[in-house]
C-alpha atoms as a PDB file:
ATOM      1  CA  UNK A   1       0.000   0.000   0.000  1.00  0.00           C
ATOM      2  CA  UNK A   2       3.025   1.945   0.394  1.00  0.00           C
ATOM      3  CA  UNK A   3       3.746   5.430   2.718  1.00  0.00           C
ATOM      4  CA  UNK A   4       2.451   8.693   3.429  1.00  0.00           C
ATOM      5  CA  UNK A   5       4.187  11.276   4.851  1.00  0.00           C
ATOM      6  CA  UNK A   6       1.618  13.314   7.449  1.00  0.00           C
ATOM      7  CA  UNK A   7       1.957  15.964   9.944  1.00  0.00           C
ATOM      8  CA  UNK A   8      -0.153  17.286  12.303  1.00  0.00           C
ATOM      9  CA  UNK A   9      -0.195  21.240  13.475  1.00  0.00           C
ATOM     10  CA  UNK A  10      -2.680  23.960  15.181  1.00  0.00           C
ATOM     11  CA  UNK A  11      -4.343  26.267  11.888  1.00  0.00           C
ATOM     12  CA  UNK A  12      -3.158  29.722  12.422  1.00  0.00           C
ATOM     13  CA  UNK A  13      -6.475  31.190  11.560  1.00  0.00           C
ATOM     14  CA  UNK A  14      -7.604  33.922   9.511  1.00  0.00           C
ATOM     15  CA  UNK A  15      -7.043  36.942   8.558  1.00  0.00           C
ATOM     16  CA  UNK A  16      -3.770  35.811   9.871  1.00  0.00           C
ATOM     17  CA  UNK A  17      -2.949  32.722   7.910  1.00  0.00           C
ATOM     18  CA  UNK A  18      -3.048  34.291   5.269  1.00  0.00           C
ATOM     19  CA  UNK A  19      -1.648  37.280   5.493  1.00  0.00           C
ATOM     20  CA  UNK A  20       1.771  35.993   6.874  1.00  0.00           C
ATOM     21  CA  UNK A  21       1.762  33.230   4.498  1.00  0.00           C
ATOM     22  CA  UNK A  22       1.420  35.775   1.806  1.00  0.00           C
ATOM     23  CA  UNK A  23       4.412  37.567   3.497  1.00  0.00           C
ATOM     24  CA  UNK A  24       6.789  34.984   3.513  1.00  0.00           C
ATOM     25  CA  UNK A  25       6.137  34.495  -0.064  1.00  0.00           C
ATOM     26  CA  UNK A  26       6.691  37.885  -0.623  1.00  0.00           C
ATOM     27  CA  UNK A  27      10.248  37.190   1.726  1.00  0.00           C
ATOM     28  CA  UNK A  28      11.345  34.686  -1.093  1.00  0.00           C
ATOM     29  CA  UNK A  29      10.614  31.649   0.638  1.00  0.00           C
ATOM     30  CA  UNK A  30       9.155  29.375  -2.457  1.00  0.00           C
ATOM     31  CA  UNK A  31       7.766  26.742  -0.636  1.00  0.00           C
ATOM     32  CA  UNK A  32       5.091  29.096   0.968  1.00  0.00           C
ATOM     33  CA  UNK A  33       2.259  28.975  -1.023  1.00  0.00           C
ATOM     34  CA  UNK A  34       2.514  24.687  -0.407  1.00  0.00           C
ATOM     35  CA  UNK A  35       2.373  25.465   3.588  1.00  0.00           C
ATOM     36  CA  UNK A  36      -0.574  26.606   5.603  1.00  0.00           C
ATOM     37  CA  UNK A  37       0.728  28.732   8.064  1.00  0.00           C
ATOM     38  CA  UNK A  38       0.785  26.723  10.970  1.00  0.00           C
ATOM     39  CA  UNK A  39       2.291  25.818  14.505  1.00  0.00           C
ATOM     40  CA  UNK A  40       3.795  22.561  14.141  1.00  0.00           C
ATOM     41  CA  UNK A  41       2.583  19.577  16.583  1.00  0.00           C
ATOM     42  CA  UNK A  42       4.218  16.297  15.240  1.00  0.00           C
ATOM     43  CA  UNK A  43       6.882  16.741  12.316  1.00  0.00           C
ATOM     44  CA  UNK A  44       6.929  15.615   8.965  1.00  0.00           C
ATOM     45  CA  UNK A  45       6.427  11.906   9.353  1.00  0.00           C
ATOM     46  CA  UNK A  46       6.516   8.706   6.878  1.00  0.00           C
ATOM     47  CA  UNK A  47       4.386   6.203   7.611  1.00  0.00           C
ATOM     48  CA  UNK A  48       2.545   3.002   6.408  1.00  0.00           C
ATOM     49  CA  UNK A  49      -0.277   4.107   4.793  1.00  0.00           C
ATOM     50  CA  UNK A  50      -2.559   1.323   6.396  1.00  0.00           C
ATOM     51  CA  UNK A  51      -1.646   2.754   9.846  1.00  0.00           C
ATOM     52  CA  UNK A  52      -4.211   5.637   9.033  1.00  0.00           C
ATOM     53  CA  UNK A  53      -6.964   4.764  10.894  1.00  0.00           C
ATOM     54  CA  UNK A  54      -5.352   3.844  14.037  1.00  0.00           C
ATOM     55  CA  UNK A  55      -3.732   7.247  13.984  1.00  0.00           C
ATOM     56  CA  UNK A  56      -7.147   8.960  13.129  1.00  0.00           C
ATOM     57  CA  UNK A  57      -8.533   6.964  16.360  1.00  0.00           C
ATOM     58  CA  UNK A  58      -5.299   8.301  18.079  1.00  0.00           C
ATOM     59  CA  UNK A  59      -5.907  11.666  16.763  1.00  0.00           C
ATOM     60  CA  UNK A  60      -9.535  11.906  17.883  1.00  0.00           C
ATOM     61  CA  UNK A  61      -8.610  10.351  21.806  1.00  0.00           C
ATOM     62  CA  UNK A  62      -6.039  13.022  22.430  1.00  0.00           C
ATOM     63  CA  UNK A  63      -8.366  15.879  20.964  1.00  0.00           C
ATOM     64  CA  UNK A  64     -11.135  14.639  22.799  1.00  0.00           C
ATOM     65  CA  UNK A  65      -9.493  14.698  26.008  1.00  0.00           C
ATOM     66  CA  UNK A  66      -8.143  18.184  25.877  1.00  0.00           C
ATOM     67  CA  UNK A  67      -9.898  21.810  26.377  1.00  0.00           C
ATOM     68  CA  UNK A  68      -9.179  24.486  24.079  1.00  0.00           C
ATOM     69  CA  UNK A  69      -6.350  27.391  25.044  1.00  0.00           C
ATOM     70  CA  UNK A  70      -5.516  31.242  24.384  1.00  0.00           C
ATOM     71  CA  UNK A  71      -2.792  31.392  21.384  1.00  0.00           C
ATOM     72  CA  UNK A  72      -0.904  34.640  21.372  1.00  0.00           C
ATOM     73  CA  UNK A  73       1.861  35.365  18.868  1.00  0.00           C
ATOM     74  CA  UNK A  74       3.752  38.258  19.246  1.00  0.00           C
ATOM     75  CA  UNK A  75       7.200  39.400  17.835  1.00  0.00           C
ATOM     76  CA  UNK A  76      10.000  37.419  16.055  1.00  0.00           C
ATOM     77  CA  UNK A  77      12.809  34.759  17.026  1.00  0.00           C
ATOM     78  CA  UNK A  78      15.149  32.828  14.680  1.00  0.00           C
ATOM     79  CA  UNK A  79      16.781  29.551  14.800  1.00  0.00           C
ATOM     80  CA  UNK A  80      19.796  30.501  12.921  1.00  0.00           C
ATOM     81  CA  UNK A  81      22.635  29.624  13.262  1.00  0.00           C
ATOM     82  CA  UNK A  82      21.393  26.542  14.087  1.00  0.00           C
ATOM     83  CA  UNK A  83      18.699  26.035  11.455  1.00  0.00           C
ATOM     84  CA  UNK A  84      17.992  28.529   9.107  1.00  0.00           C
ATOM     85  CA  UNK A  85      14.576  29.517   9.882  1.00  0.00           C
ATOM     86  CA  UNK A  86      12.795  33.255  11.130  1.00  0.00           C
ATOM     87  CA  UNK A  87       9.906  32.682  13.027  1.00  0.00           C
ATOM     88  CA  UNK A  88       6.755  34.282  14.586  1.00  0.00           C
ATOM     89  CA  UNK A  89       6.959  33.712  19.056  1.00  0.00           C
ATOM     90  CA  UNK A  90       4.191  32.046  20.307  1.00  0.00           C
ATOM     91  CA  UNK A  91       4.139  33.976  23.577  1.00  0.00           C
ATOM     92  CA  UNK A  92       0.619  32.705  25.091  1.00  0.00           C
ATOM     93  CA  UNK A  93      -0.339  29.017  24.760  1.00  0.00           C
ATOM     94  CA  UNK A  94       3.170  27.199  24.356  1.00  0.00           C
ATOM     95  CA  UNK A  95       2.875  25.319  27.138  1.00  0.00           C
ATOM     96  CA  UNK A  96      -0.876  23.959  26.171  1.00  0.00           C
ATOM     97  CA  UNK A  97       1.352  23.269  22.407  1.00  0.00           C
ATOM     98  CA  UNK A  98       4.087  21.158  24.214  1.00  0.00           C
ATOM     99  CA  UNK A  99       1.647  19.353  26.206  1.00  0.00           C
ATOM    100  CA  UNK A 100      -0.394  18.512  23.213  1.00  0.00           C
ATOM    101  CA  UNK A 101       2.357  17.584  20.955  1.00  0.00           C
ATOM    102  CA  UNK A 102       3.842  14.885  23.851  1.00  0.00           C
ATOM    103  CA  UNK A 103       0.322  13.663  23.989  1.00  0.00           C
ATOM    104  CA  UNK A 104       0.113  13.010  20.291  1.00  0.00           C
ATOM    105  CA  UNK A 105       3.866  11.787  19.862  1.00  0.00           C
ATOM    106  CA  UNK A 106       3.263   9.154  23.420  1.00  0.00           C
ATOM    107  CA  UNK A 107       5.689   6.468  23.234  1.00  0.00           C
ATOM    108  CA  UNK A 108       2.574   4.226  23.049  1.00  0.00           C
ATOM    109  CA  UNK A 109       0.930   5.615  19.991  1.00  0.00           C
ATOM    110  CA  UNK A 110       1.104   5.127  16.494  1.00  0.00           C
ATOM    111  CA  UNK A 111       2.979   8.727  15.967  1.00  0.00           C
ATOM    112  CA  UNK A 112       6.146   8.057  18.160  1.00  0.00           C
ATOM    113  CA  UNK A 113       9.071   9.533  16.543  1.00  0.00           C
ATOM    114  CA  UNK A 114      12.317  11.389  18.075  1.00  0.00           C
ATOM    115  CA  UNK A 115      12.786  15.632  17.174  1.00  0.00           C
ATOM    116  CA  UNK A 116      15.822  16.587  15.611  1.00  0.00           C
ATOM    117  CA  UNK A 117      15.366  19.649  18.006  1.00  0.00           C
ATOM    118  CA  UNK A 118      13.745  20.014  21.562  1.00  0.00           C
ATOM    119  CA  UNK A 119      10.337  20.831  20.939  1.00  0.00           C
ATOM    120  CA  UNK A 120       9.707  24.805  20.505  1.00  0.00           C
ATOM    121  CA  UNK A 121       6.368  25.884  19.046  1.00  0.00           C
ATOM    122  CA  UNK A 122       6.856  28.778  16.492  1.00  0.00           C
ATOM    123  CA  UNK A 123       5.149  30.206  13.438  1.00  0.00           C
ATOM    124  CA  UNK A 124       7.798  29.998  10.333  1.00  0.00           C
ATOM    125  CA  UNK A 125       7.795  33.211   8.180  1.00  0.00           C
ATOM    126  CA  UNK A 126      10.729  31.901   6.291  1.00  0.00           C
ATOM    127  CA  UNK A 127      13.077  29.137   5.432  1.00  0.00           C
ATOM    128  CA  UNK A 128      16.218  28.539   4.195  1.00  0.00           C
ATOM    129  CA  UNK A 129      16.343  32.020   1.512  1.00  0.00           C
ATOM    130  CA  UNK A 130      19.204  34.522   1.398  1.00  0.00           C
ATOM    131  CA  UNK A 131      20.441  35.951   4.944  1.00  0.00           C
ATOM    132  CA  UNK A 132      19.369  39.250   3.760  1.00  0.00           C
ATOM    133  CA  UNK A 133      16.015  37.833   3.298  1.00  0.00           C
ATOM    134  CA  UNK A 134      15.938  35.893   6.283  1.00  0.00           C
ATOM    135  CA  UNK A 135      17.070  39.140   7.811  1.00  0.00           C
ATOM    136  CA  UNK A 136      14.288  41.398   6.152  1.00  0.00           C
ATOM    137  CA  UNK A 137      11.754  38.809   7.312  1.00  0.00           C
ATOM    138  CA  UNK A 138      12.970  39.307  11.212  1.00  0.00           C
ATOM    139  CA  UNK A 139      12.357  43.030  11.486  1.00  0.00           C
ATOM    140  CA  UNK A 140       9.045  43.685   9.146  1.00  0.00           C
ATOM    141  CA  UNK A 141       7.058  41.230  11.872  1.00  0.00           C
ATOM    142  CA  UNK A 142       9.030  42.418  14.366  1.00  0.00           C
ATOM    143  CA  UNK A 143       6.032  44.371  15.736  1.00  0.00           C
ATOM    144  CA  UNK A 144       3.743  41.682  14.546  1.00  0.00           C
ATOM    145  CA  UNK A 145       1.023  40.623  16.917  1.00  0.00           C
ATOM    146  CA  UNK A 146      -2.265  38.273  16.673  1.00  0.00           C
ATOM    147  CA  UNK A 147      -4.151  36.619  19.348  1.00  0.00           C
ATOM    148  CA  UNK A 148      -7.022  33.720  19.180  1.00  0.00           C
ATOM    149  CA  UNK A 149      -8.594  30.734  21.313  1.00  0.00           C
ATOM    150  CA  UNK A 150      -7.063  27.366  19.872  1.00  0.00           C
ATOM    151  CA  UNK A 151      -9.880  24.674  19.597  1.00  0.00           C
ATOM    152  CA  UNK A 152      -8.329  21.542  18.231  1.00  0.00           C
ATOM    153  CA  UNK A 153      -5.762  20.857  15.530  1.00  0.00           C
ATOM    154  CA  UNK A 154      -5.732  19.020  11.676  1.00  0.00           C
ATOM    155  CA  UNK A 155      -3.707  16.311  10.214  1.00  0.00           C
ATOM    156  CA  UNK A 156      -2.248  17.261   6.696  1.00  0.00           C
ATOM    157  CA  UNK A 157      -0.649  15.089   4.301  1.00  0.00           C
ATOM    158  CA  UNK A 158       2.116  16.310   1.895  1.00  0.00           C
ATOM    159  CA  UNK A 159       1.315  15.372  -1.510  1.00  0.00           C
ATOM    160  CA  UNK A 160       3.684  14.325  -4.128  1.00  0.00           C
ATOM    161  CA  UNK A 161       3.960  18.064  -5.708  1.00  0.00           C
ATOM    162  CA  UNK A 162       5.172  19.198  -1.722  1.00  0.00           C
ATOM    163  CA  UNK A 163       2.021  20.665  -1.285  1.00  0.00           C
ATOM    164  CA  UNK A 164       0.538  19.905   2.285  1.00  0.00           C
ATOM    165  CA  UNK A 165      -3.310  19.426   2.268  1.00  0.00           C
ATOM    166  CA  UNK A 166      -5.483  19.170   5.332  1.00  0.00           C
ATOM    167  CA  UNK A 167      -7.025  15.351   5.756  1.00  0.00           C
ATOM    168  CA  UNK A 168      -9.232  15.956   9.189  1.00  0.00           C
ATOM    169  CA  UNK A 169      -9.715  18.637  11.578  1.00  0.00           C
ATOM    170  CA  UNK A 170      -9.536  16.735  15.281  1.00  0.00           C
ATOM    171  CA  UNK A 171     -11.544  19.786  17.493  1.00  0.00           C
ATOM    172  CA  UNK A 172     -11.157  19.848  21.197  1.00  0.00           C
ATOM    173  CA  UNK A 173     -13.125  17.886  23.799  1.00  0.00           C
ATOM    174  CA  UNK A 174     -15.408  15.806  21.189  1.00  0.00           C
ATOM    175  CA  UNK A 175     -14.146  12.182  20.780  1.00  0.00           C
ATOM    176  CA  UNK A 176     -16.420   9.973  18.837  1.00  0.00           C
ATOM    177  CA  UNK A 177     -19.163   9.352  20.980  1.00  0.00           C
ATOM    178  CA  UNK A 178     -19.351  13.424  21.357  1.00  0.00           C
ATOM    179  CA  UNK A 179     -18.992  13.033  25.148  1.00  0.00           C
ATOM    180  CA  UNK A 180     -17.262  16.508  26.772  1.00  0.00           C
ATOM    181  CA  UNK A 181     -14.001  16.829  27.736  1.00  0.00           C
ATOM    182  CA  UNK A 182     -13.215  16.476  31.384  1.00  0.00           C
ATOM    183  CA  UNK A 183     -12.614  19.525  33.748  1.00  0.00           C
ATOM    184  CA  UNK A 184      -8.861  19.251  34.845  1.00  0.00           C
ATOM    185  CA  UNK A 185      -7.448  17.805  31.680  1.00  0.00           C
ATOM    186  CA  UNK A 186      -4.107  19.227  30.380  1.00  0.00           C
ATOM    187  CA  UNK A 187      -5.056  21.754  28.126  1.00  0.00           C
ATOM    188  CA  UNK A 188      -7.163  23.410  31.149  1.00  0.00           C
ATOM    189  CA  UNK A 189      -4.053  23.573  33.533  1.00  0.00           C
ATOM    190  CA  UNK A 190      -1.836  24.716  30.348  1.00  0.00           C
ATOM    191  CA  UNK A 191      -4.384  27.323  29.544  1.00  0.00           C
ATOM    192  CA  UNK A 192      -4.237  28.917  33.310  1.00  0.00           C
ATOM    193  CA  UNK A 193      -1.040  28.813  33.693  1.00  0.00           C
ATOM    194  CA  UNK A 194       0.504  29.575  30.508  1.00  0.00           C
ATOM    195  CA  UNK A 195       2.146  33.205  30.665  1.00  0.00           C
ATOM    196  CA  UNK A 196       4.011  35.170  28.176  1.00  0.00           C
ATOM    197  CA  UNK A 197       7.670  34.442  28.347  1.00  0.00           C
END
């Protein structure tokens, strides 16, 4: 049946998306417009393809379980030298993002995989153009700001042309049989706790 290669990430949503994907277009960054601007929860990952519906069920158990949480982006960070990559801060909700991406990655599930990086949720506004690019990217959002209530997340697939197109959107605190999520679960402690940093 062969593989797919699938990630899974938290919609920025609009007018936002958008808007900064049309920027980092505009930045040089080519593979933009194949991208949905995005905060990344599980990397770019190949699997079987007949291991889809066990990680839909996974999918819709950890989404089920957890309570939506205030996103706040604000400013820009980079990577570089390390990885050459500008990047929107997620200021509010990083902590309900790390929980949510362990959760999804458990060494028990079907999406297990190790990061080439310790996990840092971001909002990529370009990758891997010129340094003057990269440069020009890092102070025209440097005053950027947006704010919204995260509700669940989406697996994507990346097609064979590199473009990545949404399969399912998982939403918060409805699993299959539609029951509510329970007060107390992770998301609910990361979204009262979580401060700008």
């Amino acid at each position: 049946m062969g593989t797919v290669t699938l990630g899974v990430s938290i919609a920025v949503p609009e007018p936002y998306g958008s808007r900064l994907q049309q920027l980092r277009a505009g930045f040089g960054d080519a593979a933009a417009h194949g991208i949905p601007t995005h905060v990344t929860l599980v990397p770019p990952t190949e699997v079987e393809a007949d291991r889809l519906p066990e990680i839909r069920a996974h999918l819709s158990a950890v989404a089920a379980a957890f309570r939506a949480f205030r996103m706040r982006l604000e400013g820009t960070g980079t990577f570089r030298p390390l990885s050459p990559v500008v990047f929107v801060k997620v200021v509010e909700g990083a902590e309900g993002c790390t929980r949510l991406q362990g959760e999804l990655r458990d060494p028990g599930g079907p999406l297990v995989r190790e990061l080439a990086f310790p996990y840092h949720p971001h909002v990529t506004v370009a990758h891997g153009i010129s340094e003057e690019a990269m440069d020009l990217a890092f102070t025209t959002l440097a005053e950027y700001a947006a704010e919204w209530v995260c509700a669940g997340f989406a697996l994507y697939e990346q097609g064979s042309d590199g473009v990545w197109r949404k399969l399912r959107e998982y939403p918060f605190g409805t699993g299959p049989t539609g029951v509510p999520a329970q007060q107390g679960s992770p998301a609910d402690e990361a979204a009262g706790t979580a401060r700008p940093s």
